[in-house]
PDB file of N, CA and C in Angstrom:
ATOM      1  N   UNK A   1       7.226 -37.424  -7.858  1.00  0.00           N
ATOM      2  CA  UNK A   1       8.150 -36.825  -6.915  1.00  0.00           C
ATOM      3  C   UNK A   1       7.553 -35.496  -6.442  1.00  0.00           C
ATOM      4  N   UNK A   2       7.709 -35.746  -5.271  1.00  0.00           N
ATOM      5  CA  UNK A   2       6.912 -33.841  -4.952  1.00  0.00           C
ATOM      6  C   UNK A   2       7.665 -33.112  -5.169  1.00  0.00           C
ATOM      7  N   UNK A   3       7.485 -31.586  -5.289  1.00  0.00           N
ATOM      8  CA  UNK A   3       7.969 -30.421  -5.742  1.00  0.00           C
ATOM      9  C   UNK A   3       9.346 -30.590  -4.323  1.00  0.00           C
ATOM     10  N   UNK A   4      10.685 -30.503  -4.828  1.00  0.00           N
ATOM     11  CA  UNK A   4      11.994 -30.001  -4.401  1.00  0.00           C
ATOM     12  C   UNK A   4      12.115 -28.756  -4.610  1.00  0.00           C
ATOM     13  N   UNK A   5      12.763 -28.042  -3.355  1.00  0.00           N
ATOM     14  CA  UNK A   5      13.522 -27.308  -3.112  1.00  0.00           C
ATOM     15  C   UNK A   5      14.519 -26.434  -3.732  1.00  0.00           C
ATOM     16  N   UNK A   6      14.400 -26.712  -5.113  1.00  0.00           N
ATOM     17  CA  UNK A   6      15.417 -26.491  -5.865  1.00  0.00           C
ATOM     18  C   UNK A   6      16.214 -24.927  -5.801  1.00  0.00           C
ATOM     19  N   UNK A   7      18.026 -25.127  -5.816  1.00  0.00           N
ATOM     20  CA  UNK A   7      18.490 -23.986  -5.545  1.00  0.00           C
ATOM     21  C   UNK A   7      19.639 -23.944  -6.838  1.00  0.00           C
ATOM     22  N   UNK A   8      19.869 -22.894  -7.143  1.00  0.00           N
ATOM     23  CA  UNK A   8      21.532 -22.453  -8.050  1.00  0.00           C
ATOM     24  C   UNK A   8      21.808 -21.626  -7.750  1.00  0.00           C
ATOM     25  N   UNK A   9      23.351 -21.561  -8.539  1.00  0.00           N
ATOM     26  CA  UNK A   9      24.161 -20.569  -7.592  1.00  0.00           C
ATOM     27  C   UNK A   9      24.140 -18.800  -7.980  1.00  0.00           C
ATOM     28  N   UNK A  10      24.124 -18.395  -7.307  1.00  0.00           N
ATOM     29  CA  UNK A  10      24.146 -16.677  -7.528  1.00  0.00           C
ATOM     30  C   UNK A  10      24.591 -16.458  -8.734  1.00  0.00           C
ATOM     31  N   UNK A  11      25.704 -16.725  -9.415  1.00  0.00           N
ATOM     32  CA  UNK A  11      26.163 -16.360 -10.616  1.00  0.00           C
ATOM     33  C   UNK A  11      25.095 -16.799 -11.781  1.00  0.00           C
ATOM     34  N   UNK A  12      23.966 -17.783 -11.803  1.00  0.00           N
ATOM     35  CA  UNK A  12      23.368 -18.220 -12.257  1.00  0.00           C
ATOM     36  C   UNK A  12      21.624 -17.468 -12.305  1.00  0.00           C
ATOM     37  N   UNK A  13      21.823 -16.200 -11.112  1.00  0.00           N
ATOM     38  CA  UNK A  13      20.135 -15.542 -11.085  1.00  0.00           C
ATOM     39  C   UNK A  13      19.710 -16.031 -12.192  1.00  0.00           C
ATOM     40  N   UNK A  14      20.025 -14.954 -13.341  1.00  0.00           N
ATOM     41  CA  UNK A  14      19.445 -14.941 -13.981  1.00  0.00           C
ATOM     42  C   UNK A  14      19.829 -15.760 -15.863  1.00  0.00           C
ATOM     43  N   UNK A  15      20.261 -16.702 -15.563  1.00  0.00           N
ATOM     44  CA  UNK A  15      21.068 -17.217 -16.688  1.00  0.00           C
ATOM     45  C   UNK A  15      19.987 -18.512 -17.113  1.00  0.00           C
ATOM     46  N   UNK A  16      19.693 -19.224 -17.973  1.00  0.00           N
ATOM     47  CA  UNK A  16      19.248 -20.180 -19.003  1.00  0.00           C
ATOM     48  C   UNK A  16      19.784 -22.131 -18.705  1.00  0.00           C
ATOM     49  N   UNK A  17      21.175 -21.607 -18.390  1.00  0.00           N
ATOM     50  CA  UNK A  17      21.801 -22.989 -18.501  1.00  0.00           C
ATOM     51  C   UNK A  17      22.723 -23.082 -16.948  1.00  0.00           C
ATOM     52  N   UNK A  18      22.186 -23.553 -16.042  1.00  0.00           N
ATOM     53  CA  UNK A  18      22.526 -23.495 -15.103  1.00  0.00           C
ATOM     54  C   UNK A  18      22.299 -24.529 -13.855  1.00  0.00           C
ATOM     55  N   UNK A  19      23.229 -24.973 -13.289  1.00  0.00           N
ATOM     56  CA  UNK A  19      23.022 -26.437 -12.352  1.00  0.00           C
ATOM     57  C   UNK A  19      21.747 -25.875 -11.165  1.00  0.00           C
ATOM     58  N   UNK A  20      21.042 -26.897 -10.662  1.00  0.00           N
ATOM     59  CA  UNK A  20      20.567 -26.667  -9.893  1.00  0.00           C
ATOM     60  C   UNK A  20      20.246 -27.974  -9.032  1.00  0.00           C
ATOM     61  N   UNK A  21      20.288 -27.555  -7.485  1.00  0.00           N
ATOM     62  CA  UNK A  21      20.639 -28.681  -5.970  1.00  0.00           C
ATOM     63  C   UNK A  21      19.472 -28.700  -5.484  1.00  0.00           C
ATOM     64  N   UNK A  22      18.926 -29.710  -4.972  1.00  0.00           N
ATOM     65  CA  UNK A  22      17.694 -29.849  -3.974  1.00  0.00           C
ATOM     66  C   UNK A  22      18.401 -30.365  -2.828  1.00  0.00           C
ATOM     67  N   UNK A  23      18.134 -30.899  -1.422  1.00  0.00           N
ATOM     68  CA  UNK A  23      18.287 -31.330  -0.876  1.00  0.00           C
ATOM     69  C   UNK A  23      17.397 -31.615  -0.182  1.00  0.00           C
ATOM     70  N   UNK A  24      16.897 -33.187  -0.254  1.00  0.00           N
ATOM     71  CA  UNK A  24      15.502 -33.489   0.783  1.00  0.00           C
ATOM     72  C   UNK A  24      15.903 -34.923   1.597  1.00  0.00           C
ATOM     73  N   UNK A  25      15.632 -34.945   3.050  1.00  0.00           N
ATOM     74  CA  UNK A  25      15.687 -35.949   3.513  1.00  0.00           C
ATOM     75  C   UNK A  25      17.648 -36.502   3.269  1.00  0.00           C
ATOM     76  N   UNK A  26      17.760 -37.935   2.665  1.00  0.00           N
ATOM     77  CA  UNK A  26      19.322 -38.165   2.899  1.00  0.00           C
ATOM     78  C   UNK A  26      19.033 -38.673   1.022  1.00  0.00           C
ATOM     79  N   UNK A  27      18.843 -37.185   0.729  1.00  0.00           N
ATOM     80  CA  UNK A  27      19.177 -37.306  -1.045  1.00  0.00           C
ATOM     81  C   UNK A  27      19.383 -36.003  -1.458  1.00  0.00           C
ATOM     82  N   UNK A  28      20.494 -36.010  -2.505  1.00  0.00           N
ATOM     83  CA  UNK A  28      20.633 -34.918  -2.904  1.00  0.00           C
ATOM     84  C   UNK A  28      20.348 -34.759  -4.467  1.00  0.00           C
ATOM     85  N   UNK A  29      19.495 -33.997  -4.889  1.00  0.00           N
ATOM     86  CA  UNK A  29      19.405 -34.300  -6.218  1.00  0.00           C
ATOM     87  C   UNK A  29      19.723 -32.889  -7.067  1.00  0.00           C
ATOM     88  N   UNK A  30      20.123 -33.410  -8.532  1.00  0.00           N
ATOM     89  CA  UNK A  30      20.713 -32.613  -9.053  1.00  0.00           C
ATOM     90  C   UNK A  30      20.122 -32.289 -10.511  1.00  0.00           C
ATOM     91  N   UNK A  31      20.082 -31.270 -11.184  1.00  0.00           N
ATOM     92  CA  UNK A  31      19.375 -31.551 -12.481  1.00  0.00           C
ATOM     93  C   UNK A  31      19.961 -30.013 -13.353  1.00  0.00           C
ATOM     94  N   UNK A  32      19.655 -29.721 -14.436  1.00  0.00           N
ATOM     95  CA  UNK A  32      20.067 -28.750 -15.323  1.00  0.00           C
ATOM     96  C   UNK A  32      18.746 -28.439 -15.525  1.00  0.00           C
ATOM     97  N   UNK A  33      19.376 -26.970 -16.037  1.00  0.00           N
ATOM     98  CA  UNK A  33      17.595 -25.937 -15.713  1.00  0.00           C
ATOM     99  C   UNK A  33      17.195 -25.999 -16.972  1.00  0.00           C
ATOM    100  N   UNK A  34      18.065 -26.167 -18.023  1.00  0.00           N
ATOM    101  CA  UNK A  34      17.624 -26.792 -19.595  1.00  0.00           C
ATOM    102  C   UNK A  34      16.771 -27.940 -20.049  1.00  0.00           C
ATOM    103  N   UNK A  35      17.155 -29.271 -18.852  1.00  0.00           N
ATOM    104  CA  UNK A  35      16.506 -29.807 -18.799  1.00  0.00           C
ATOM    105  C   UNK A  35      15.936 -30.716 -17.376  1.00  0.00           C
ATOM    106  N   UNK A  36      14.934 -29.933 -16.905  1.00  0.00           N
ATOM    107  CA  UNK A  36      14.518 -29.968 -15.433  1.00  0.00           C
ATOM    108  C   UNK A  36      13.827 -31.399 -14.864  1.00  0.00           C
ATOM    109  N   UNK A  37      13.271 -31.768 -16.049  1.00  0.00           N
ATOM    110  CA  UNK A  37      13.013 -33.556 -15.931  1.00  0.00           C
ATOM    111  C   UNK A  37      14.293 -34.330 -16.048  1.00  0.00           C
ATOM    112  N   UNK A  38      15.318 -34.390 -15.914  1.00  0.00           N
ATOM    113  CA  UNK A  38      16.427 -34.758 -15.756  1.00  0.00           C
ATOM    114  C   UNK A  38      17.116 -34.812 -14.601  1.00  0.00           C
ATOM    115  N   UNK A  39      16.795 -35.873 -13.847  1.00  0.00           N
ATOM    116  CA  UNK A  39      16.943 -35.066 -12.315  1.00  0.00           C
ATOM    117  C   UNK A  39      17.778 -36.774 -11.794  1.00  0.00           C
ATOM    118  N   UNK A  40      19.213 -36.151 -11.164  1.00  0.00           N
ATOM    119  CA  UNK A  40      19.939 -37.114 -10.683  1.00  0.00           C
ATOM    120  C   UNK A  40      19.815 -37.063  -9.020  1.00  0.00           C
ATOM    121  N   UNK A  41      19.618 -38.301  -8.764  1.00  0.00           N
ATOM    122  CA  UNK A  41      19.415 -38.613  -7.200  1.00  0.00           C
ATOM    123  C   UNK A  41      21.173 -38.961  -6.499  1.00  0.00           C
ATOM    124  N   UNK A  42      21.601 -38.382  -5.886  1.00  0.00           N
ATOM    125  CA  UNK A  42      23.217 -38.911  -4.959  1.00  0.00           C
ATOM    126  C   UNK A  42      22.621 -39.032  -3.448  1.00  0.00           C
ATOM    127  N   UNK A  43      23.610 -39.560  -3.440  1.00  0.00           N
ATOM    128  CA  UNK A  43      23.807 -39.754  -1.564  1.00  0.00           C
ATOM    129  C   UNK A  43      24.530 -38.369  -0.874  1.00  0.00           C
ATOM    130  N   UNK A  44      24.483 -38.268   0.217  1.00  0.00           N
ATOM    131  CA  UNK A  44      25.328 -36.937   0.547  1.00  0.00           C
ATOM    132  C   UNK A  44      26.629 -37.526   0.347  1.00  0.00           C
ATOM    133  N   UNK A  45      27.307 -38.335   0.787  1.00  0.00           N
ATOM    134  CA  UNK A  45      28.526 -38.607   0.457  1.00  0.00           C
ATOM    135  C   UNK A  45      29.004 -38.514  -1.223  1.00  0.00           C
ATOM    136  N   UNK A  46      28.051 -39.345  -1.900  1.00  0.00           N
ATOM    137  CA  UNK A  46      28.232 -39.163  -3.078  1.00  0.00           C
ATOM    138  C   UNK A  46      28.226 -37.841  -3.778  1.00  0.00           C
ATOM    139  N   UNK A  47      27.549 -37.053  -3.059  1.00  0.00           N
ATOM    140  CA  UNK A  47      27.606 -35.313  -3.252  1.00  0.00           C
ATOM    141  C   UNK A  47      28.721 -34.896  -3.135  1.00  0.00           C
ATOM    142  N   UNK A  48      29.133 -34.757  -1.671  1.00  0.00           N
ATOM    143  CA  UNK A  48      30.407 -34.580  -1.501  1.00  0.00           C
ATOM    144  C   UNK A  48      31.560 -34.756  -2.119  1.00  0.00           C
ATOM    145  N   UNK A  49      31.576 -36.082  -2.653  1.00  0.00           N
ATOM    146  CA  UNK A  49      32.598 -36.565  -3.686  1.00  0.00           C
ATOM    147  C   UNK A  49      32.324 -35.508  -4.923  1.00  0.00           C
ATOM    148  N   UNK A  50      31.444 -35.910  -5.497  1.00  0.00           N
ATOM    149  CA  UNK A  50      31.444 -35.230  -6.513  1.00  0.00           C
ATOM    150  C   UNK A  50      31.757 -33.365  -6.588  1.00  0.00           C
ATOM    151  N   UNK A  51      31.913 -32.796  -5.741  1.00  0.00           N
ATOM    152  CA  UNK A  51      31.718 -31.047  -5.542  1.00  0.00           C
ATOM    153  C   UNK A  51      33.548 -30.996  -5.303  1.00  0.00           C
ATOM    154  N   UNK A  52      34.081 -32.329  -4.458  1.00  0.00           N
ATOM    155  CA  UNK A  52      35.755 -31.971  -4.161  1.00  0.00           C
ATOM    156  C   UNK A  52      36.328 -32.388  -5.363  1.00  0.00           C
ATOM    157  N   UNK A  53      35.343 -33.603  -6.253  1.00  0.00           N
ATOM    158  CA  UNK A  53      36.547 -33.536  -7.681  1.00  0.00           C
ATOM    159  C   UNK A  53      36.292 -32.605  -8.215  1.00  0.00           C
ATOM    160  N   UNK A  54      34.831 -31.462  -8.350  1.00  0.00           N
ATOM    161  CA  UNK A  54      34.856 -30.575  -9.158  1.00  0.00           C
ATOM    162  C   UNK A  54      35.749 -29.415  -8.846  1.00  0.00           C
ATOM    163  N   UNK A  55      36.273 -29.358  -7.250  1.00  0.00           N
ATOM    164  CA  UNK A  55      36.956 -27.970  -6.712  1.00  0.00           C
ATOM    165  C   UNK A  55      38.345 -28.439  -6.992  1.00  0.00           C
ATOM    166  N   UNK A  56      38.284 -29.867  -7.432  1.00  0.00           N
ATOM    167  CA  UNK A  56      39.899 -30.494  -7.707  1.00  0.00           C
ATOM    168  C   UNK A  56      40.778 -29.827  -9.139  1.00  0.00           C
ATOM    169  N   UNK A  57      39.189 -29.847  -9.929  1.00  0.00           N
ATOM    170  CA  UNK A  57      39.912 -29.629 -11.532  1.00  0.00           C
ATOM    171  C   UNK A  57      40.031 -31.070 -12.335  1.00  0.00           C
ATOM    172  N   UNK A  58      38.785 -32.007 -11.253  1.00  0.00           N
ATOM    173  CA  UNK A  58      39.149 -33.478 -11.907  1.00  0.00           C
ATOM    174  C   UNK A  58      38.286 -33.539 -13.367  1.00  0.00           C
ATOM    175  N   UNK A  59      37.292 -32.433 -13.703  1.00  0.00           N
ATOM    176  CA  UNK A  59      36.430 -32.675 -15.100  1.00  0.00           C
ATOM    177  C   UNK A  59      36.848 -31.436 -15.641  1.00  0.00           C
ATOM    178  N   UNK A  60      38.321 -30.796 -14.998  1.00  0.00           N
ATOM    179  CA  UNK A  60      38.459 -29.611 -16.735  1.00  0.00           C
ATOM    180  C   UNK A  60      39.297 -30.461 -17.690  1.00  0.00           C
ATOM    181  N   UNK A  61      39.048 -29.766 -18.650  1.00  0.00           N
ATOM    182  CA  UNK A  61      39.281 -30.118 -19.573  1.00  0.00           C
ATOM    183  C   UNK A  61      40.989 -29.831 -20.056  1.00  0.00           C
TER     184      UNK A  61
END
């Protein structure tokens, strides 16, 4: 895979354990900075979905 774009969020500068987004072409991929070979491929839609259940409160606990 060639080198992505990879971005996280401001609250995350400088932190250890932290999500991080690529976006290339019509994929969005996703991975943890703990473990960076771990890298999930979505669709933008499937992105989408996933960011409104997270702003929903659908994975607190």
């Amino acid at each position: 895979m060639d080198e992505l774009p990879w971005t996280r969020p401001s609250s995350c500068a400088n932190a250890n354990n932290c999500p991080e987004v690529a976006v290339a072409g019509d994929a969005v991929f996703v991975r943890s900075s703990l473990r960076p070979d771990a890298i999930a491929q979505l669709t933008p839609d499937e992105w989408r979905d996933l960011v409104s259940a997270i702003r929903a409160g659908e994975f607190d606990a």
